[in-house]
Protein backbone atom coordinates (compact mmCIF):
# COMPACT_ATOMS: atom_id res chain seq x y z
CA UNK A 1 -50.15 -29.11 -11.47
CA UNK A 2 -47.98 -31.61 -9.71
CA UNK A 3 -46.22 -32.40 -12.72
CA UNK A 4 -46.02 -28.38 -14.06
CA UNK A 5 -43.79 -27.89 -10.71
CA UNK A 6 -42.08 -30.92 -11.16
CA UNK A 7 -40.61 -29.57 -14.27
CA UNK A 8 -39.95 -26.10 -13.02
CA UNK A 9 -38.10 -27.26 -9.77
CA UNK A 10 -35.90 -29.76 -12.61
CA UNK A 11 -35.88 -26.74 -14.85
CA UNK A 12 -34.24 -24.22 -11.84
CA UNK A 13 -31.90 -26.81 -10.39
CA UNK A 14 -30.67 -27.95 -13.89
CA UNK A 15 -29.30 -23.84 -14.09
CA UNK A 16 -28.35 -23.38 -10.69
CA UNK A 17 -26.37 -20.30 -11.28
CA UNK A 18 -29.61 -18.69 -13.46
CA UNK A 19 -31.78 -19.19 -10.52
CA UNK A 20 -29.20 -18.29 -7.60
CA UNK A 21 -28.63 -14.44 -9.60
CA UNK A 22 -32.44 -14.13 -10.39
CA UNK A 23 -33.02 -14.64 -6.52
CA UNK A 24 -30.58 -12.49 -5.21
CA UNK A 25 -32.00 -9.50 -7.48
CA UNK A 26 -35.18 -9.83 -5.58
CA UNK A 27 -33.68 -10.90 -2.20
CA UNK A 28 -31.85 -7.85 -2.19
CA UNK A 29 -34.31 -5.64 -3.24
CA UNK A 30 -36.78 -6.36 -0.34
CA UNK A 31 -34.14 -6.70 2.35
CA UNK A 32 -32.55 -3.21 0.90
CA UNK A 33 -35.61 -1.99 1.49
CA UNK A 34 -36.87 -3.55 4.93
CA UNK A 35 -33.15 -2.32 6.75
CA UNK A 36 -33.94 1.48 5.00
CA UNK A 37 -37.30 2.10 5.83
CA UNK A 38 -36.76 0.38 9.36
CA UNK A 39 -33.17 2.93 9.56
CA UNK A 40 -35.94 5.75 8.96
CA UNK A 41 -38.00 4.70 11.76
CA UNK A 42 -36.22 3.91 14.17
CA UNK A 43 -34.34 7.90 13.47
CA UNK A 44 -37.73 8.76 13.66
CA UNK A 45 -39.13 7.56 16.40
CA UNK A 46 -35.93 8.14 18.62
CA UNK A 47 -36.50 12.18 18.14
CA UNK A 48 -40.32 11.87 18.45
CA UNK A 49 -39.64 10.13 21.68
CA UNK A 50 -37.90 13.14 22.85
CA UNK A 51 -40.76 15.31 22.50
CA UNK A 52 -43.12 12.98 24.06
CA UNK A 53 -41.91 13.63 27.61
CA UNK A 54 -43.48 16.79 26.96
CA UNK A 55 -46.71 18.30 25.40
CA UNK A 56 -45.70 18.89 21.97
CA UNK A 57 -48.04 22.17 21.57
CA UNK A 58 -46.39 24.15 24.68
CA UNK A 59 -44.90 27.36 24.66
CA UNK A 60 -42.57 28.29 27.63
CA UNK A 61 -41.91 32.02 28.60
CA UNK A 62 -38.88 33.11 30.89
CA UNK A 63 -38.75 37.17 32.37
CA UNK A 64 -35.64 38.40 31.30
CA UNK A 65 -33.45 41.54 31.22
CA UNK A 66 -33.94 44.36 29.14
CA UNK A 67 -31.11 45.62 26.36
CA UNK A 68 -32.58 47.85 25.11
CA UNK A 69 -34.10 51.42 26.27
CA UNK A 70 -37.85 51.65 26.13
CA UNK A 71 -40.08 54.80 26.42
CA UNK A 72 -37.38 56.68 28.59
CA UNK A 73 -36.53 53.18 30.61
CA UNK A 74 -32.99 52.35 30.89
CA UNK A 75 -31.80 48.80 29.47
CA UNK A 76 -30.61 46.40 32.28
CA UNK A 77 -33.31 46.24 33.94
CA UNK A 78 -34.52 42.98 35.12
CA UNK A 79 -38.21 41.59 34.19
CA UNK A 80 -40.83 38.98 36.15
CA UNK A 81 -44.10 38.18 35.40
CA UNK A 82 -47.43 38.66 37.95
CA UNK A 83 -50.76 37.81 37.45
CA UNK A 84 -51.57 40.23 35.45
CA UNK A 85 -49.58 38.75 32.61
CA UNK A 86 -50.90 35.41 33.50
CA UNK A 87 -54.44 36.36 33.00
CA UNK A 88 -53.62 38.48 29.75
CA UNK A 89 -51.91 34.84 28.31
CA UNK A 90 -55.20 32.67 29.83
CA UNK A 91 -57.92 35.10 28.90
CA UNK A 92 -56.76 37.34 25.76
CA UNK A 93 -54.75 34.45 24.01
CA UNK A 94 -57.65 32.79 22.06
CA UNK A 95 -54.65 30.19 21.24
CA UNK A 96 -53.88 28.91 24.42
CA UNK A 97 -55.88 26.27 26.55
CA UNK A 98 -53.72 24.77 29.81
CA UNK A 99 -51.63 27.09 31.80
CA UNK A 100 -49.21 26.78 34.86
CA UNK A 101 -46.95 29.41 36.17
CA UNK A 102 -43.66 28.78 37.53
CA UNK A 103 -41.34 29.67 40.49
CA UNK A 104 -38.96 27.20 41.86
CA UNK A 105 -36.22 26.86 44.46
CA UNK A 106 -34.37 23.77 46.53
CA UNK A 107 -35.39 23.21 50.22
CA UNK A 108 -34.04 20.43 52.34
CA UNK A 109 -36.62 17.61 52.73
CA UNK A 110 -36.80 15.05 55.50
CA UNK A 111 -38.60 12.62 56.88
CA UNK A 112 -37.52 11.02 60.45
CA UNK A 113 -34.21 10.65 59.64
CA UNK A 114 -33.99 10.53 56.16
CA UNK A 115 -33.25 14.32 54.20
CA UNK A 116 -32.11 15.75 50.93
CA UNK A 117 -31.66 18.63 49.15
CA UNK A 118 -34.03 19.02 46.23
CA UNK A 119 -36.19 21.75 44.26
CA UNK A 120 -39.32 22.40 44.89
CA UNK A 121 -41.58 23.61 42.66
CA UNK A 122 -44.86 26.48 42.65
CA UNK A 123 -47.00 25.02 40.16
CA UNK A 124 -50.96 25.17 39.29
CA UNK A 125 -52.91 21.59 38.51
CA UNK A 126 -51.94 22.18 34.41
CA UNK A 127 -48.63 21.43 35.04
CA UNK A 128 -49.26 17.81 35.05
CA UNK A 129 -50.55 17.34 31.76
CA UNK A 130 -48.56 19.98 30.19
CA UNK A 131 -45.42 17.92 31.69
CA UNK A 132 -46.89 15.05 31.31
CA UNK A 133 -46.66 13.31 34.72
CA UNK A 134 -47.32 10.08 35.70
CA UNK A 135 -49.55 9.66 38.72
CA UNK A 136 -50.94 6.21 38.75
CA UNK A 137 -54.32 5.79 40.93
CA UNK A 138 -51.99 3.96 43.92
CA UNK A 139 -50.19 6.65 44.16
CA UNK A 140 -52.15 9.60 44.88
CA UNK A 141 -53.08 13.06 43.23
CA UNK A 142 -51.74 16.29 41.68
CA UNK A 143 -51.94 19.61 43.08
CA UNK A 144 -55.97 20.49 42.46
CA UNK A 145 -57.81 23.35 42.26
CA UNK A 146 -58.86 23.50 45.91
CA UNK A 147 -55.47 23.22 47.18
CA UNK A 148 -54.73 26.71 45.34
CA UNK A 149 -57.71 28.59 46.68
CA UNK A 150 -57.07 27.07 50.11
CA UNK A 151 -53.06 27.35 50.21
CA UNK A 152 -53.23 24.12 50.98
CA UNK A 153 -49.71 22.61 52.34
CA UNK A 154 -49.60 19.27 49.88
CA UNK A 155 -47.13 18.26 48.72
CA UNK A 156 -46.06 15.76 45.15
CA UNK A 157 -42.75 14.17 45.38
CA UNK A 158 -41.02 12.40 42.57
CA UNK A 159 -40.52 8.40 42.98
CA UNK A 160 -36.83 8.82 43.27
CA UNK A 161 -37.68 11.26 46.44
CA UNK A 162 -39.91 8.71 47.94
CA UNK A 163 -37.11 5.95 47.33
CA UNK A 164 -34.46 7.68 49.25
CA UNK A 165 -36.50 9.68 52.28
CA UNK A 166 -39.04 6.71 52.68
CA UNK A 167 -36.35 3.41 52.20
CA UNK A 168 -38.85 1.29 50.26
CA UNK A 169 -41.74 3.05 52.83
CA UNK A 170 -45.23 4.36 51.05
CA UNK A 171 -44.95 7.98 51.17
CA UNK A 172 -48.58 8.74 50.47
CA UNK A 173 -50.71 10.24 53.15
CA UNK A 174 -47.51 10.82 55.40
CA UNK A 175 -45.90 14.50 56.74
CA UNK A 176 -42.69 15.97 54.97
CA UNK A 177 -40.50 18.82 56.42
CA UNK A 178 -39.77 21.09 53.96
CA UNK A 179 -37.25 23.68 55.23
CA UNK A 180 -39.36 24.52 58.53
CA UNK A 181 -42.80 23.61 57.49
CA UNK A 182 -44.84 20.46 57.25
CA UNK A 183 -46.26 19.29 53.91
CA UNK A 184 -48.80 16.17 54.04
CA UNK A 185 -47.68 14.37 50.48
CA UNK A 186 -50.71 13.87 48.06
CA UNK A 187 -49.06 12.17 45.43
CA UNK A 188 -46.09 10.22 43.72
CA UNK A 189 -44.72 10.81 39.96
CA UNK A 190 -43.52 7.87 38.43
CA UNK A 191 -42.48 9.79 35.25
CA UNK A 192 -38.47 9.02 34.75
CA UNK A 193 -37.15 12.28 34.99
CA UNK A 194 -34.65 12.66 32.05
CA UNK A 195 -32.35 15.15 33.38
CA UNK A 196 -31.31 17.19 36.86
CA UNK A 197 -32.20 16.01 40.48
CA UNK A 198 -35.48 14.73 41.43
CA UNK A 199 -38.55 17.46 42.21
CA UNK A 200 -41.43 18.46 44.01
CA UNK A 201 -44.23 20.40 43.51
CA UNK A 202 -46.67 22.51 45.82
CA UNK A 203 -49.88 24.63 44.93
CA UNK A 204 -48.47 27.92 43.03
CA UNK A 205 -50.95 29.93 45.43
CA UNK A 206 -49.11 28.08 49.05
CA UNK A 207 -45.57 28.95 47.34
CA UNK A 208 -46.07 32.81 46.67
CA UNK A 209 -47.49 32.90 50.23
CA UNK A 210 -44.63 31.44 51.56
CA UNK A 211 -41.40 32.07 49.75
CA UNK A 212 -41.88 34.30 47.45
CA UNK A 213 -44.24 37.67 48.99
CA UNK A 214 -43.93 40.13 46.06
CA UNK A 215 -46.23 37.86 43.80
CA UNK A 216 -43.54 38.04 41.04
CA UNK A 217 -42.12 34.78 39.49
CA UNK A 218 -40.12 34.28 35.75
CA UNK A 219 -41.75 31.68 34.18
CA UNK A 220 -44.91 30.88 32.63
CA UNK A 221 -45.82 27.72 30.31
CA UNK A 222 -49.13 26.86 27.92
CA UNK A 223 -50.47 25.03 25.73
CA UNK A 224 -52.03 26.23 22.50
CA UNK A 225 -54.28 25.03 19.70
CA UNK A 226 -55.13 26.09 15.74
CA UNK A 227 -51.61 26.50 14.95
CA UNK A 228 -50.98 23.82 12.07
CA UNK A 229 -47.68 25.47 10.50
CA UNK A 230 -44.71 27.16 11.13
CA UNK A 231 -45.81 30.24 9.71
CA UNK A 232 -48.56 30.30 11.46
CA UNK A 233 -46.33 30.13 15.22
CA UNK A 234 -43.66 32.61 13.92
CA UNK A 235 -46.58 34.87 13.69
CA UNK A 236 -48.04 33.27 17.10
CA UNK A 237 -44.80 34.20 18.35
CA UNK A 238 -44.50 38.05 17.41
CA UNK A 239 -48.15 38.73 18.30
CA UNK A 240 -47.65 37.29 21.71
CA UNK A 241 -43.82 39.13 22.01
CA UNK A 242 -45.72 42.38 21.46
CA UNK A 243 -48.64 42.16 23.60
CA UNK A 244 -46.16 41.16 26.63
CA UNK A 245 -44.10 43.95 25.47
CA UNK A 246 -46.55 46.22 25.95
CA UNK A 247 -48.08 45.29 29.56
CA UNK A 248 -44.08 44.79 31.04
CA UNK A 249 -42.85 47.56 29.27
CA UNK A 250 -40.16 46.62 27.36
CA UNK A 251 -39.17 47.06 23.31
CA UNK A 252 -40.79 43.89 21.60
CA UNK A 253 -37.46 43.85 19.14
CA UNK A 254 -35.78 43.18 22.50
CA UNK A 255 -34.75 39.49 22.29
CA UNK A 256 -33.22 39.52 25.84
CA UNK A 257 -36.26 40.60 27.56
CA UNK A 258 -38.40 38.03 27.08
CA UNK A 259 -37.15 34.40 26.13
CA UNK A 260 -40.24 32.23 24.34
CA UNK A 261 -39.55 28.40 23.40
CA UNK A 262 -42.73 27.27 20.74
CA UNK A 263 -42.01 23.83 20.88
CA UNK A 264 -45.12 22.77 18.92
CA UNK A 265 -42.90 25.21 15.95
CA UNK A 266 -39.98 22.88 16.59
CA UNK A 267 -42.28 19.69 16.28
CA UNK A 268 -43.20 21.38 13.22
CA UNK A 269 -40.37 21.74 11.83
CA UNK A 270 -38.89 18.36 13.03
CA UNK A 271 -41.77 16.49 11.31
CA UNK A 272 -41.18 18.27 7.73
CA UNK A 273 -37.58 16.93 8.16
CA UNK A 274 -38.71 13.34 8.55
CA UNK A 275 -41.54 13.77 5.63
CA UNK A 276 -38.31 14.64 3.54
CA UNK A 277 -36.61 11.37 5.12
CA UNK A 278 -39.28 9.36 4.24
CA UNK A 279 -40.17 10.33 0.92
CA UNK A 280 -35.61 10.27 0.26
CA UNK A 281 -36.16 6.82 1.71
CA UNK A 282 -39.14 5.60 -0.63
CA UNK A 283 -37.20 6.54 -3.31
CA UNK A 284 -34.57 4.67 -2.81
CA UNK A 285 -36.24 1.64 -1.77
CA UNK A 286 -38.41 2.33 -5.45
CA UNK A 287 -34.73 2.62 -7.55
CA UNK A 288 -33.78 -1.06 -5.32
CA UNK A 289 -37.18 -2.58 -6.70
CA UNK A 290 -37.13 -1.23 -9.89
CA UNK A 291 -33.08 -2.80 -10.03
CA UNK A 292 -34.89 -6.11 -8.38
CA UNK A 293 -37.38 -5.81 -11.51
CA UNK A 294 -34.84 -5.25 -13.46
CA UNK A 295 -32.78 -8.35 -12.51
CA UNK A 296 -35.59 -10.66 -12.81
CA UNK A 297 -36.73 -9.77 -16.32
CA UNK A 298 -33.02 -9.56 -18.28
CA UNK A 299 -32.75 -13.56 -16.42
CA UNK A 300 -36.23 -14.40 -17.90
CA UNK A 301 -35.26 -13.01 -21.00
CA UNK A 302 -32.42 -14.99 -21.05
CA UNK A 303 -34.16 -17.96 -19.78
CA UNK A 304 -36.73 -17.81 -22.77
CA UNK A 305 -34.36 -17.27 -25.33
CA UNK A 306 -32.02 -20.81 -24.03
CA UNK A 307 -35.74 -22.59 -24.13
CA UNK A 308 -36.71 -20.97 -27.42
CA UNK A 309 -36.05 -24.55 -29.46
CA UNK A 310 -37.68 -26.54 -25.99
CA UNK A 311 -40.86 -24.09 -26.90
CA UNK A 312 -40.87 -24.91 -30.86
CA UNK A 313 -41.00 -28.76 -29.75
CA UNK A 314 -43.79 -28.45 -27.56
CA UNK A 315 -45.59 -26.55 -29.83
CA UNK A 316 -44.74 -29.32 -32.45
CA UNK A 317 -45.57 -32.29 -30.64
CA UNK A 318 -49.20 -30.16 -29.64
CA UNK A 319 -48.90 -28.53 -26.56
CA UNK A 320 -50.90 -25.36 -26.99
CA UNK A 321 -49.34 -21.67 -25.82
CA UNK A 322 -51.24 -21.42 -22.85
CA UNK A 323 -49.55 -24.46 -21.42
CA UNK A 324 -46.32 -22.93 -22.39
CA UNK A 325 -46.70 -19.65 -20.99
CA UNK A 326 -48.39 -20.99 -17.93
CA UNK A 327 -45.43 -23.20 -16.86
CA UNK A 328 -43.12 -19.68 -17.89
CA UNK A 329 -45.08 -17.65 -15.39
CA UNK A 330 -45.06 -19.84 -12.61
CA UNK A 331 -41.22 -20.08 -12.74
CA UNK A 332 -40.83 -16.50 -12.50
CA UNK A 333 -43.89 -16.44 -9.52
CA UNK A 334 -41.71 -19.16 -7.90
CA UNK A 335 -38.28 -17.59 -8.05
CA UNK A 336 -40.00 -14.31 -7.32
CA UNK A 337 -42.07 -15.49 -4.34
CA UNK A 338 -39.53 -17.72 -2.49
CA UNK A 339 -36.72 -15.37 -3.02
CA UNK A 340 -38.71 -12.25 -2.20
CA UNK A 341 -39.99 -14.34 1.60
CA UNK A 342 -36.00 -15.04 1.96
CA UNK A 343 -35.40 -11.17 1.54
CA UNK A 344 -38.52 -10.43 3.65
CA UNK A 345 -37.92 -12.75 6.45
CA UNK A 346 -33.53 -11.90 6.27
CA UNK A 347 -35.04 -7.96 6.59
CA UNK A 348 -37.40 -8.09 9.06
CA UNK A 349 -35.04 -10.21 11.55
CA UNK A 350 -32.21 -7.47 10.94
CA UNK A 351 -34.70 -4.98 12.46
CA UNK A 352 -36.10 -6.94 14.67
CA UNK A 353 -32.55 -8.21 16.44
CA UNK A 354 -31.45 -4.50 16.47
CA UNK A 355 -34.83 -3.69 17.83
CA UNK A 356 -34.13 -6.34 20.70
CA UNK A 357 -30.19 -4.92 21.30
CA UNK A 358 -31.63 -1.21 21.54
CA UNK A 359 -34.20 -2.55 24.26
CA UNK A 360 -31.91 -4.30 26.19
CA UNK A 361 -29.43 -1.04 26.33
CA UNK A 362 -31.80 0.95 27.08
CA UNK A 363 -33.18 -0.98 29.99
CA UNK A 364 -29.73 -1.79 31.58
CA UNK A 365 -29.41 2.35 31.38
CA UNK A 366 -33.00 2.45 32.94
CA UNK A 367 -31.07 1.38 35.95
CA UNK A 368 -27.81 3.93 35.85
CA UNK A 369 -28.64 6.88 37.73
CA UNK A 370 -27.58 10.26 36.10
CA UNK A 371 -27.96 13.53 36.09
CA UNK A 372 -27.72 13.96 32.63
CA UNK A 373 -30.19 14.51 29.80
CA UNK A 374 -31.17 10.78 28.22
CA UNK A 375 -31.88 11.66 24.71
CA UNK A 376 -33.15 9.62 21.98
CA UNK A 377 -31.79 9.26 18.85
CA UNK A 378 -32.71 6.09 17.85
CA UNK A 379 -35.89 3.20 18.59
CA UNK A 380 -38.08 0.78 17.50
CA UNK A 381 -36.25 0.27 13.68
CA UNK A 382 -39.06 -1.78 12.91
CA UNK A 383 -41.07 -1.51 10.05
CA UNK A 384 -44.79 -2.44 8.52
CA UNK A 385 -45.84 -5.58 8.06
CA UNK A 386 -48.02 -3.88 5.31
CA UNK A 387 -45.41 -2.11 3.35
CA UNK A 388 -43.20 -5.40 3.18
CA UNK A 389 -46.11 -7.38 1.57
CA UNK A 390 -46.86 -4.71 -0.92
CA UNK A 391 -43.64 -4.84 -1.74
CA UNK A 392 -43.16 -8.30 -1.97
CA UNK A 393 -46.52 -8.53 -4.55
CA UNK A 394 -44.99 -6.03 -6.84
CA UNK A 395 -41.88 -7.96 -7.52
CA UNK A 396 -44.15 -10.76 -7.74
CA UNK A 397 -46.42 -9.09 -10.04
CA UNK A 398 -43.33 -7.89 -11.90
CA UNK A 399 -41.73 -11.20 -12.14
CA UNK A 400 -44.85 -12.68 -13.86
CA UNK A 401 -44.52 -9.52 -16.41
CA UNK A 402 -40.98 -9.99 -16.69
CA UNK A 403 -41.70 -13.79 -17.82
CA UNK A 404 -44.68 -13.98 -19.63
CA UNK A 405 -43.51 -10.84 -21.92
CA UNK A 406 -40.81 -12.89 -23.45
CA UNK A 407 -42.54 -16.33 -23.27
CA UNK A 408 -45.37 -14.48 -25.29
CA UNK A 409 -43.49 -13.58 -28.16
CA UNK A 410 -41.81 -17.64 -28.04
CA UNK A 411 -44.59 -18.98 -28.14
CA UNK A 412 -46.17 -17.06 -31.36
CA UNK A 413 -42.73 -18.10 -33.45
CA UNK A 414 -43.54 -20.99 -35.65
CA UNK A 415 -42.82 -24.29 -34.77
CA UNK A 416 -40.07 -25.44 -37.44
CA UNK A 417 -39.17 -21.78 -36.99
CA UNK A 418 -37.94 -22.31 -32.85
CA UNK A 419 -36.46 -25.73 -33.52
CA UNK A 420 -33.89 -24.02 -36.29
CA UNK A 421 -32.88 -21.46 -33.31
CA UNK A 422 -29.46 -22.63 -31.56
C-alpha cells in the first residue's frame, strides 16, 4: 500500500495543473453548497426567531368600530368585549386552550424616590405562557389564580422597571405605588422586551375593580390547537368572526368591527415559504455536485486516456487489472477526499465566522436601549454536520465511478494494443 500511494502522490504532482482543476471541481462544489444551505438557515432561523417571542398558535382579538349597519344598528358605533364573549371563546371554542383578556393603561410608578411612567397591564395567569415570559425561580411568580378571585393587589414588573425604580435593589417582596395605591411586587420578567416601554401586569379581576368599572375591555388573546393548515384557520377564522358577530351584534362581513391576528396562519404560511427555500436551495446545491461530478470524471477521463500506453505496459510486464484499476480508484478517492475536506472545512469556517460576527452584533445591541422593534432577519447560518458528510461521500463515491469507469475499459484493451496508443 505504501508503495501504491507513493506512485499516486508522484503521479498527481508530476500533473500539477490536472490535479489543481480536478480539486477545485470538488472544492467548490461542497463549499457552494455549505455557504447556500447555511444562507438558508440562517434566513430561516432569523424569522422563526421572531415568532418565538410569542406562542406561535395564538390568535389576538381587538373590539372595534362598526361600518356597517346591522339589524337596524347604525355603523360607527364602537365595540368592547365582556365576559360573556370571554366565556363563549373559553367554553364554545373546542379550538382554543389558554386564554387572557386584556385592558391596559400607564400609571406612574414609584418607589421612595424613584418613579416612572409606564403601562400597566389587566391580565389573567395565561398571559405568561401565551407571551412567553420569563420568570426565573429567584425572581418570583406570575399573577395566579388566587390573586384573581381575591383581587389581590400584586403586582409583576419588567427587569428594566426594577433596574430604574430599585437602582440595582431586589424588588421582590417590596411595596410599589401605582397611581394612589400600593401593589406588593410578586415577580420579575426577564424576557427582553423587543419593542415600546417596559410593563407591568396586575390580576385582570383587581384591574376591572379598579380602573375600569363597566367590566368592558378590547382585547382578548388564545391559544388554539388541531389547526395544521391554512385552510383549516381561514375557516377557524370565519367561524369564530361569525359567532362574535352574532353575540356583539355586528355584520360578520364587517372587517372594522372586529380585528383578529391568527398568527399560528402566518407561521403557516411562513414555514411553506422556507420549505420552498429549502427544497430551491437543495437543488442548487444538487446542479453544484452534479458540476463537481462532472469535473472529476471528464479529468479522470483524461487522466486514463494520457496513461492508456503506462496501462498496456503493466499489463505486459504482468501486472493483472485489478492492480491497475485499484491504484486508478484510489487517485480519484484521494483527489476526491482531500479536496472535498478543503471545501468542507473552507465552508463550514465561512459560516461559522459569520455566525461569530452576527453574535457579537447582536450582543453589543443587547446593550443599546430602544424603543424600537428588534427584528430578526438573519442567525445562526450554520449548517449540519450531517448533510456536509453526505455530501462529501457522494463526490467521493462519484469520484471512484468517475475513475474506475474509464480505467475499466483500459485495462480490457490488449496489451500490444495500449502500447501502439500515443
Amino acid at each position: 500500500m505504501r508503495d501504491e500511494l507513493y506512485e499516486i502522490f508522484s503521479t498527481l504532482n508530476q500533473n500539477k495543473l490536472r490535479t489543481t482543476l480536478t480539486g477545485l471541481s470538488v472544492s467548490w462544489g461542497i463549499f457552494i453548497l455549505i455557504i447556500l444551505l447555511g444562507a438558508g438557515n440562517g434566513l430561516k432561523n432569523g424569522v422563526t426567531e421572531n415568532f418565538q417571542e410569542r406562542a406561535t398558535n395564538r390568535i389576538s382579538m381587538w373590539a372595534g368600530r362598526t361600518s356597517m349597519p346591522f339589524q337596524g344598528l347604525k355603523s360607527g358605533r364602537n365595540l368592547q368585549f365582556d365576559n360573556k364573549e370571554l366565556d363563549a371563546v373559553k367554553n364554545d371554542v373546542s379550538e382554543s386552550r389558554l386564554i387572557t383578556p386584556q385592558s391596559s393603561n400607564n400609571q406612574t410608578i414609584s418607589y421612595e424616590n424613584e418613579f416612572g411612567s409606564y403601562q400597566v397591564r389587566g391580565v389573567m395567569p395565561d398571559y405568561a405562557s401565551i407571551e412567553k415570559l420569563i420568570l426565573r425561580p429567584e425572581d418570583g411568580r406570575f399573577v395566579n389564580n388566587l390573586d384573581i378571585k381575591n383581587e389581590n393587589k400584586v403586582i409583576v414588573i419588567d427587569k428594566k422597571i426594577e433596574e430604574t425604580l430599585f437602582k440595582g435593589k431586589l424588588a421582590l417582596g417590596k411595596y410599589v405605588k401605582v397611581g394612589q395605591l400600593m401593589y406588593q411586587v410578586v415577580g420579575i420578567n426577564t424576557k427582553k422586551q423587543g419593542w415600546g416601554s417596559p410593563s407591568s401586569y396586575i390580576p385582570f379581576s383587581t384591574y376591572q375593580m379598579i380602573y375600569n368599572p363597566s367590566k368592558k375591555f378590547g382585547q382578548i388573546t388564545f391559544t388554539v390547537e388541531g389547526l395544521e393548515t391554512v385552510a383549516e384557520n381561514e375557516v377557524f377564522n370565519e367561524n369564530l368572526r361569525k359567532e362574535l358577530a352574532q353575540s356583539m351584534r355586528f355584520d360578520a362581513e364587517d372587517q372594522q368591527a372586529l380585528y383578529l391576528n391568527n398568527s399560528q396562519e402566518d407561521y403557516i404560511e411562513t414555514q411553506k415559504i422556507f420549505g420552498g427555500i429549502t427544497m430551491f436551495v437543495a437543488i442548487i446545491g444538487i446542479f453544484t455536485l452534479i458540476a463537481g461530478i462532472v469535473g472529476v470524471s471528464n479529468i479522470m477521463l483524461v487522466s486514463v486516456k494520457e496513461r492508456t500506453r503506462e496501462i498496456g505496459i503493466r499489463k505486459a510486464i504482468g501486472a493483472p487489472p485489478s492492480s491497475i484499476l485499484k491504484l486508478i480508484v484510489l487517485e480519484s478517492i484521494i483527489i476526491t477526499a482531500i479536496f472535498g475536506y478543503i471545501g468542507m472545512i473552507a465552508g463550514i469556517g465561512v459560516t461559522e465566522v459569520a455566525n461569530f460576527l452576527m453574535e457579537q452584533s447582536a450582543a453589543a445591541a443587547a446593550q443599546v436601549v430602544t424603543d424600537t422593534p428588534q427584528m430578526s432577519i438573519f442567525k445562526d447560518p450554520t449548517v449540519n454536520l450531517g448533510y456536509v458528510l453526505i455530501a462529501t461521500l457522494i463526490l467521493i463515491v462519484s469520484g471512484v465511478v468517475a475513475g474506475y469507469m474509464p480505467a475499466y475499459k483500459a485495462v480490457k484493451v490488449k496489451p500490444i494494443e495500449a502500447m501502439r496508443k500515443d
